[in-house]
Protein backbone atom coordinates (compact mmCIF):
# COMPACT_ATOMS: atom_id res chain seq x y z
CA UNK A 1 214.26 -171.15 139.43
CA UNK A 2 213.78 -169.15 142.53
CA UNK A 3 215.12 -169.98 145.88
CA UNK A 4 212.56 -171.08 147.06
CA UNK A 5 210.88 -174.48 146.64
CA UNK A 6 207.82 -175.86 146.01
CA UNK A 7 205.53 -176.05 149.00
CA UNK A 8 204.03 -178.83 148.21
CA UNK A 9 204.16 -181.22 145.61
CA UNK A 10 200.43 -181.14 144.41
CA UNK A 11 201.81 -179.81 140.58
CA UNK A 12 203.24 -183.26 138.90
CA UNK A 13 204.80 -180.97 136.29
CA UNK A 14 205.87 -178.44 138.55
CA UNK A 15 207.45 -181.29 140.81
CA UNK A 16 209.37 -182.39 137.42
CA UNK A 17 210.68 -179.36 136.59
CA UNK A 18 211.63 -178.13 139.86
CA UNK A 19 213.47 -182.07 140.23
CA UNK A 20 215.79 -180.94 136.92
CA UNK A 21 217.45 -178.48 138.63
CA UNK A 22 220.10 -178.74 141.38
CA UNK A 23 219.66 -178.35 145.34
CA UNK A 24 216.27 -179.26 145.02
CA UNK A 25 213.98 -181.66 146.73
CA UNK A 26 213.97 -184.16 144.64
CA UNK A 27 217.14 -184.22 142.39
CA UNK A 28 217.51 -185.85 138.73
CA UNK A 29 221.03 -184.53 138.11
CA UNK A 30 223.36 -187.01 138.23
CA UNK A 31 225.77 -185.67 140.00
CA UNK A 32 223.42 -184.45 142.68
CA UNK A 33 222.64 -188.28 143.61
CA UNK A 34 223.32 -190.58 146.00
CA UNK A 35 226.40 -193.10 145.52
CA UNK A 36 223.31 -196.01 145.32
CA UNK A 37 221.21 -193.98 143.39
CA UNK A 38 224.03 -193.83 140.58
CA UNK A 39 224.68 -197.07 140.75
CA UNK A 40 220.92 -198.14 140.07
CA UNK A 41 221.66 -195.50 136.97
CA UNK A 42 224.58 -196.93 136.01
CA UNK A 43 223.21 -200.54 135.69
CA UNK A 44 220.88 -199.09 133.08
CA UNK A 45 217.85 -199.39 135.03
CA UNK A 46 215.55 -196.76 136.29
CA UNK A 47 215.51 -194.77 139.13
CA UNK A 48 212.10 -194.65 140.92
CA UNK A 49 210.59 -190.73 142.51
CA UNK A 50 207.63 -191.10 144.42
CA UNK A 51 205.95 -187.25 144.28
CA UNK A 52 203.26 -188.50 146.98
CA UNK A 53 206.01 -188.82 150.00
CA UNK A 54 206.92 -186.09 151.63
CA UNK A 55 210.72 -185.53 151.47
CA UNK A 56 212.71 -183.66 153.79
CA UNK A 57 215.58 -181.53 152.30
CA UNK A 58 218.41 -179.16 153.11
CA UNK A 59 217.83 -175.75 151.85
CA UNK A 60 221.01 -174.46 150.02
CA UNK A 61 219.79 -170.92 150.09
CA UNK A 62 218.56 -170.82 153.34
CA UNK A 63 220.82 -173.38 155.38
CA UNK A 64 218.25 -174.77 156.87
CA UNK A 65 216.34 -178.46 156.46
CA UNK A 66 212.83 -178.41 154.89
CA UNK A 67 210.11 -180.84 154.50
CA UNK A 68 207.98 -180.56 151.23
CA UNK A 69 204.95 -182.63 152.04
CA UNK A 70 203.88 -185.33 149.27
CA UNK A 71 201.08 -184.26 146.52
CA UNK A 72 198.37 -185.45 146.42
CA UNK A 73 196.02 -186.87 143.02
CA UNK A 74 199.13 -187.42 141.07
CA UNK A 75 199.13 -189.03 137.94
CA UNK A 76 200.47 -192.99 138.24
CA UNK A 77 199.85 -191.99 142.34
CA UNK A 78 203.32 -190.00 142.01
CA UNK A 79 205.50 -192.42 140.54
CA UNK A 80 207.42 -191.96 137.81
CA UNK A 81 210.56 -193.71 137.01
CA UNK A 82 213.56 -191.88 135.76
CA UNK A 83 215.61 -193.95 133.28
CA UNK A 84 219.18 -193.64 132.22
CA UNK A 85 220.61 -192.09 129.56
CA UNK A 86 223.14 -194.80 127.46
CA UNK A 87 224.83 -192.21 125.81
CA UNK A 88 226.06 -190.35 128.99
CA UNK A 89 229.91 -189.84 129.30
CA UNK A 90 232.67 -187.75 130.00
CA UNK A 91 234.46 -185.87 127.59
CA UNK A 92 237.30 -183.22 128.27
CA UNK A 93 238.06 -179.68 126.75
CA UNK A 94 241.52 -179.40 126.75
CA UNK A 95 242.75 -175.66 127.73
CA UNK A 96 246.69 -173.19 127.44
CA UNK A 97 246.45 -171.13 129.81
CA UNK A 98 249.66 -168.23 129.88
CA UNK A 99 251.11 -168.20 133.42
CA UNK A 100 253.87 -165.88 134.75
CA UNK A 101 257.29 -167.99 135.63
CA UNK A 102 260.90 -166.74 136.08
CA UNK A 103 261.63 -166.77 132.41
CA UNK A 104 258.62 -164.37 131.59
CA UNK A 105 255.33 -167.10 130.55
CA UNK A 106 254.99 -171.10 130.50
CA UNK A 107 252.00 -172.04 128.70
CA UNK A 108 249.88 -174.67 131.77
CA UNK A 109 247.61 -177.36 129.99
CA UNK A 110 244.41 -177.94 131.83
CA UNK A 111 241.80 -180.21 131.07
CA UNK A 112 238.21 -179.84 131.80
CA UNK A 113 235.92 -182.43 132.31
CA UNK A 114 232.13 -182.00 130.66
CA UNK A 115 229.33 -184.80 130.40
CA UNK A 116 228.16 -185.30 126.71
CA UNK A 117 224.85 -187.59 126.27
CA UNK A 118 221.73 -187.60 124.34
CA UNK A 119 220.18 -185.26 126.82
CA UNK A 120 222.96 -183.99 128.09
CA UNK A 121 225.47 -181.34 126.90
CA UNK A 122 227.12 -179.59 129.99
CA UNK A 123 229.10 -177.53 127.77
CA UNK A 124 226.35 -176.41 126.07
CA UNK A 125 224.42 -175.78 129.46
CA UNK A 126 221.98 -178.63 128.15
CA UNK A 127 219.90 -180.92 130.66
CA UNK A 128 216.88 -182.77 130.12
CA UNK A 129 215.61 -186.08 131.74
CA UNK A 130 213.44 -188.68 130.55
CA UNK A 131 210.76 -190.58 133.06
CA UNK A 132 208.61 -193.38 132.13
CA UNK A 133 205.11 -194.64 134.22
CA UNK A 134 206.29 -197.69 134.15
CA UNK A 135 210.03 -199.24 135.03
CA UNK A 136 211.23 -199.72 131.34
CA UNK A 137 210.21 -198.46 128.10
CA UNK A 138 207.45 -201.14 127.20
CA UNK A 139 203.87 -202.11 125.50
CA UNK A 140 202.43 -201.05 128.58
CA UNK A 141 204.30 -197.85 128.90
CA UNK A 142 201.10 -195.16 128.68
CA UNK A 143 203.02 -191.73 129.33
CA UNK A 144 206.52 -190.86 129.49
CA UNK A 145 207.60 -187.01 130.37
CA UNK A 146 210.85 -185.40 129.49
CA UNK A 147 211.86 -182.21 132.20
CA UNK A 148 214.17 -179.53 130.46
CA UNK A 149 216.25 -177.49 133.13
CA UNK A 150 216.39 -173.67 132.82
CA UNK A 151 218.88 -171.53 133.68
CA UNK A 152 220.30 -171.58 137.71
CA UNK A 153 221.98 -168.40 138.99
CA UNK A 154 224.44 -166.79 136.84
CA UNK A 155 227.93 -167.89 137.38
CA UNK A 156 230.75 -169.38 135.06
CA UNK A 157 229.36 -172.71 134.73
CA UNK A 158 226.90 -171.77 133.16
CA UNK A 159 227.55 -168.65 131.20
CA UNK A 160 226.38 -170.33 128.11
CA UNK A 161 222.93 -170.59 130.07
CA UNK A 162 222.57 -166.29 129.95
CA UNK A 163 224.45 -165.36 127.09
CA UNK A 164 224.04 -167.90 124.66
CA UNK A 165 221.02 -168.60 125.30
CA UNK A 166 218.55 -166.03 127.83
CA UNK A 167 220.16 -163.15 126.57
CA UNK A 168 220.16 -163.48 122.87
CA UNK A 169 216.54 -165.07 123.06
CA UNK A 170 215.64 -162.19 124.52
CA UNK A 171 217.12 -159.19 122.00
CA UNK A 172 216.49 -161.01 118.74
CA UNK A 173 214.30 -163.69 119.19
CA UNK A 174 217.16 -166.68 118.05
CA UNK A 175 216.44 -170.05 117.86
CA UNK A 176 218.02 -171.34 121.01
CA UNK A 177 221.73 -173.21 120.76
CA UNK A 178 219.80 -175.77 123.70
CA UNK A 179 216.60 -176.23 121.64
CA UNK A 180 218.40 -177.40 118.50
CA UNK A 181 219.43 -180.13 121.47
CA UNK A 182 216.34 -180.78 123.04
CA UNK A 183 214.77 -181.34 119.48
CA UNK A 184 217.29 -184.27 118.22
CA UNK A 185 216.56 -185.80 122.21
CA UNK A 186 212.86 -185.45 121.68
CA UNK A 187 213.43 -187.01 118.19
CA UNK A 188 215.39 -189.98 119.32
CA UNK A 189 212.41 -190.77 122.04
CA UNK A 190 209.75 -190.29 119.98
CA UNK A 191 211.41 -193.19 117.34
CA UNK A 192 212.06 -195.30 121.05
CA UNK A 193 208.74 -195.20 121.81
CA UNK A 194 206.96 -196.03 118.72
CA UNK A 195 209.12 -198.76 118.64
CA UNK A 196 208.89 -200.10 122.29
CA UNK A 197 205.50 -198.14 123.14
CA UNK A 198 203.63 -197.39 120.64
CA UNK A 199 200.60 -196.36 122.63
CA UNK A 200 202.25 -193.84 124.73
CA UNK A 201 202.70 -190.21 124.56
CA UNK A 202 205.49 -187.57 125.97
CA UNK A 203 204.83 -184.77 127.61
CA UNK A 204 206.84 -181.99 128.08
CA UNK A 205 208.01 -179.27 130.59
CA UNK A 206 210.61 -176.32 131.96
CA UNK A 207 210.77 -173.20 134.05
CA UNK A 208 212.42 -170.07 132.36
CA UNK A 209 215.01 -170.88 129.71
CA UNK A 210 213.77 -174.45 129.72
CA UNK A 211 210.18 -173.06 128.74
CA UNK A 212 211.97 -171.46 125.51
CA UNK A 213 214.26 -174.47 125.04
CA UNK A 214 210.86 -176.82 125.39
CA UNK A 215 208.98 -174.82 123.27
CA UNK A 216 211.23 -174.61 120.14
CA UNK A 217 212.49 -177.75 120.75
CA UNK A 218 208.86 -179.25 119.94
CA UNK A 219 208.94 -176.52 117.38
CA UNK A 220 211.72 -178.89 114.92
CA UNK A 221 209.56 -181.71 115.14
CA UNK A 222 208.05 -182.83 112.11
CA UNK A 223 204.00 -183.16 112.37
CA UNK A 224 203.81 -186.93 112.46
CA UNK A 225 206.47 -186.68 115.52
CA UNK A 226 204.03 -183.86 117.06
CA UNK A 227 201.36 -186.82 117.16
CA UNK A 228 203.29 -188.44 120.29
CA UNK A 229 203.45 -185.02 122.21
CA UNK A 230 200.99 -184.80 124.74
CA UNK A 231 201.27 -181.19 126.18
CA UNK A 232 203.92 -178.98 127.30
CA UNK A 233 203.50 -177.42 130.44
CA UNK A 234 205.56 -174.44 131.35
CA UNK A 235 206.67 -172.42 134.09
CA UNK A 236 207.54 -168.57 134.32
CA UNK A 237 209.06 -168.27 130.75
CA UNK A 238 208.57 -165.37 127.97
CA UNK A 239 206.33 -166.26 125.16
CA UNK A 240 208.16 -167.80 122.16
CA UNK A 241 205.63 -167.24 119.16
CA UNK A 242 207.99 -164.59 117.60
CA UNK A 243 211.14 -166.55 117.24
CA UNK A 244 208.85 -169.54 116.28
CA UNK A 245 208.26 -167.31 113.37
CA UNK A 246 211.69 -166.24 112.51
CA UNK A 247 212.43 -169.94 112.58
CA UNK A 248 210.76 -170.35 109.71
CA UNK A 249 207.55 -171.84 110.83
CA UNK A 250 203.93 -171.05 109.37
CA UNK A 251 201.36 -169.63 111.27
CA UNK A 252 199.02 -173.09 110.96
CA UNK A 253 202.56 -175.13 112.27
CA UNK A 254 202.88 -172.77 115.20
CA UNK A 255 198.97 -172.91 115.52
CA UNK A 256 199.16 -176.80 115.95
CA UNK A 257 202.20 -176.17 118.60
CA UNK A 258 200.25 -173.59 120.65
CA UNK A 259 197.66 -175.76 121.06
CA UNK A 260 199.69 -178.25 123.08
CA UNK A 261 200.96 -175.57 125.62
CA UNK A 262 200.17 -174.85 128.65
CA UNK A 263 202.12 -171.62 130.56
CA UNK A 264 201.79 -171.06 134.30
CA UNK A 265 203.11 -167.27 134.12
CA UNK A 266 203.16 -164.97 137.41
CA UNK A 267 201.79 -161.59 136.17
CA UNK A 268 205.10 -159.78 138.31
CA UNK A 269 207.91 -161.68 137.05
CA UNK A 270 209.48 -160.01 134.03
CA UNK A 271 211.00 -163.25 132.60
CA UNK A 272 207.27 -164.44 132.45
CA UNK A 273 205.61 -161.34 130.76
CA UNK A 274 208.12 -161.29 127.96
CA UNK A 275 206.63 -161.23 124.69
CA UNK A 276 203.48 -161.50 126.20
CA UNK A 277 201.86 -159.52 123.68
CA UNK A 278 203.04 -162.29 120.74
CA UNK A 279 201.23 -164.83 123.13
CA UNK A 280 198.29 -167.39 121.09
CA UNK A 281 198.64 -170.13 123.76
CA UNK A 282 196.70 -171.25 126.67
CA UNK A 283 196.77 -168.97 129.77
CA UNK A 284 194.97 -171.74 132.62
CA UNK A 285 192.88 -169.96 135.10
């Protein structure tokens, strides 16, 4: 995402998938939360965001504090509850590194810690979040939204982000390692909720790799599981009809997928423009 933030918080879908990444706003990443806030998480309850309020934030980039006013017409009047994920733990990589001693090398054993969940695969570089209208997962549960985070600035920590991933998208068209994720997530909510809400429908949305990650990740549904997608919205990401294709897909299963998306592109970002000239789906404006 860029480094700047929203400047308001008018675009519900925009507000969610600005709120997946880090130093944001408002902040789904767990580790990005308050000591309370991960406790409500921890419980297994939701975690309520309230897009109508404005929220005053400190500005990573810029050092400075900023206040993002509250939108305004918001679906559910801007609240949305974010719920936990039961599957969420820790799990270690364990590392030999060579280092230099006075007999020539010692091999050092490090262990690094990752968080493995359902939509969660830090090792991977997978995030996604899940929020409900309504506190739990129930009959009266109308919408629920999952948020896919894309790719923040290239470092280390997430090298699987812009190699694995952006880069290899972006020569031969792959299907995403994160999307293969995102679909058995989207899978495992679509069975929750036509078991706990059957009226209710998910929407979907990302900014740059999470547009591509959304995008084929709805792609591996099957058509009866397509029924309980509302629309995917998506920010500033290249156009993913062509590695739909190599996939496997037909053109009257990608039809039915492109029909359900919804980009927001800027005409001078280059990430945005890719593939553009592959592009069947809806353009608003």
């Amino acid at each position: 995402m860029t480094n700047s933030n929203l400047k308001n918080s008018d675009n519900f879908y925009a507000d969610l998938a600005q709120s997946a990444y880090r130093g944001r706003p408002n902040l789904f990443t767990y580790e990005r939360l308050s000591k309370e806030e991960r406790k409500i998480l921890d419980s297994g309850e939701a975690l309520q965001f309230d897009f109508s309020k404005d929220i005053q934030s400190y500005n990573e980039i810029t050092k400075e504090l900023e206040i993002t006013p509250g939108g305004k017409h918001l679906p559910h009047n801007g609240r949305v509850y974010l719920q936990p994920d039961p599957e969420l733990r820790d799990t270690y990589k364990v590392a030999s590194i060579p280092v230099p001693d006075a007999n020539g090398m010692r091999q050092d054993i490090h262990h690094k810690r990752y968080q493995k969940g359902l939509l969660t695969d830090e090792k991977a570089g997978f995030n996604a979040y899940y929020l409900t209208d309504t506190p739990t997962l129930t009959k009266d549960t109308t919408k629920t939204y999952m948020a896919i985070r894309g790719s923040d600035a290239i470092s280390y920590e997430n090298w699987n982000d812009w190699i694995d991933n952006d880069a290899k998208f972006a020569l031969n068209h792959i299907h995403t390692p994160q999307a293969k994720l995102a679909t058995a997530g989207m899978k495992a909510k679509i069975a929750e909720m036509r078991e706990k809400a059957p009226q209710a429908t998910m929407d979907i949305t990302g900014h740059s790799l999470g547009t591509i990650v959304s995008a084929q990740g709805v792609a591996g549904l099957s058509d009866e599981e397509l029924e309980k997608i509302g629309k995917v919205v998506l920010f500033d990401g290249p156009d993913t009809t062509k590695s739909l294709k190599e996939m496997g897909l037909s053109d009257e299963k990608i039809k039915k997928i492109s029909e359900k998306i919804e980009y927001y592109v800027n005409p001078f970002d280059i990430v945005g423009m890719l593939n553009r000239q592959h592009t069947i789906t809806k353009l608003p404006g």
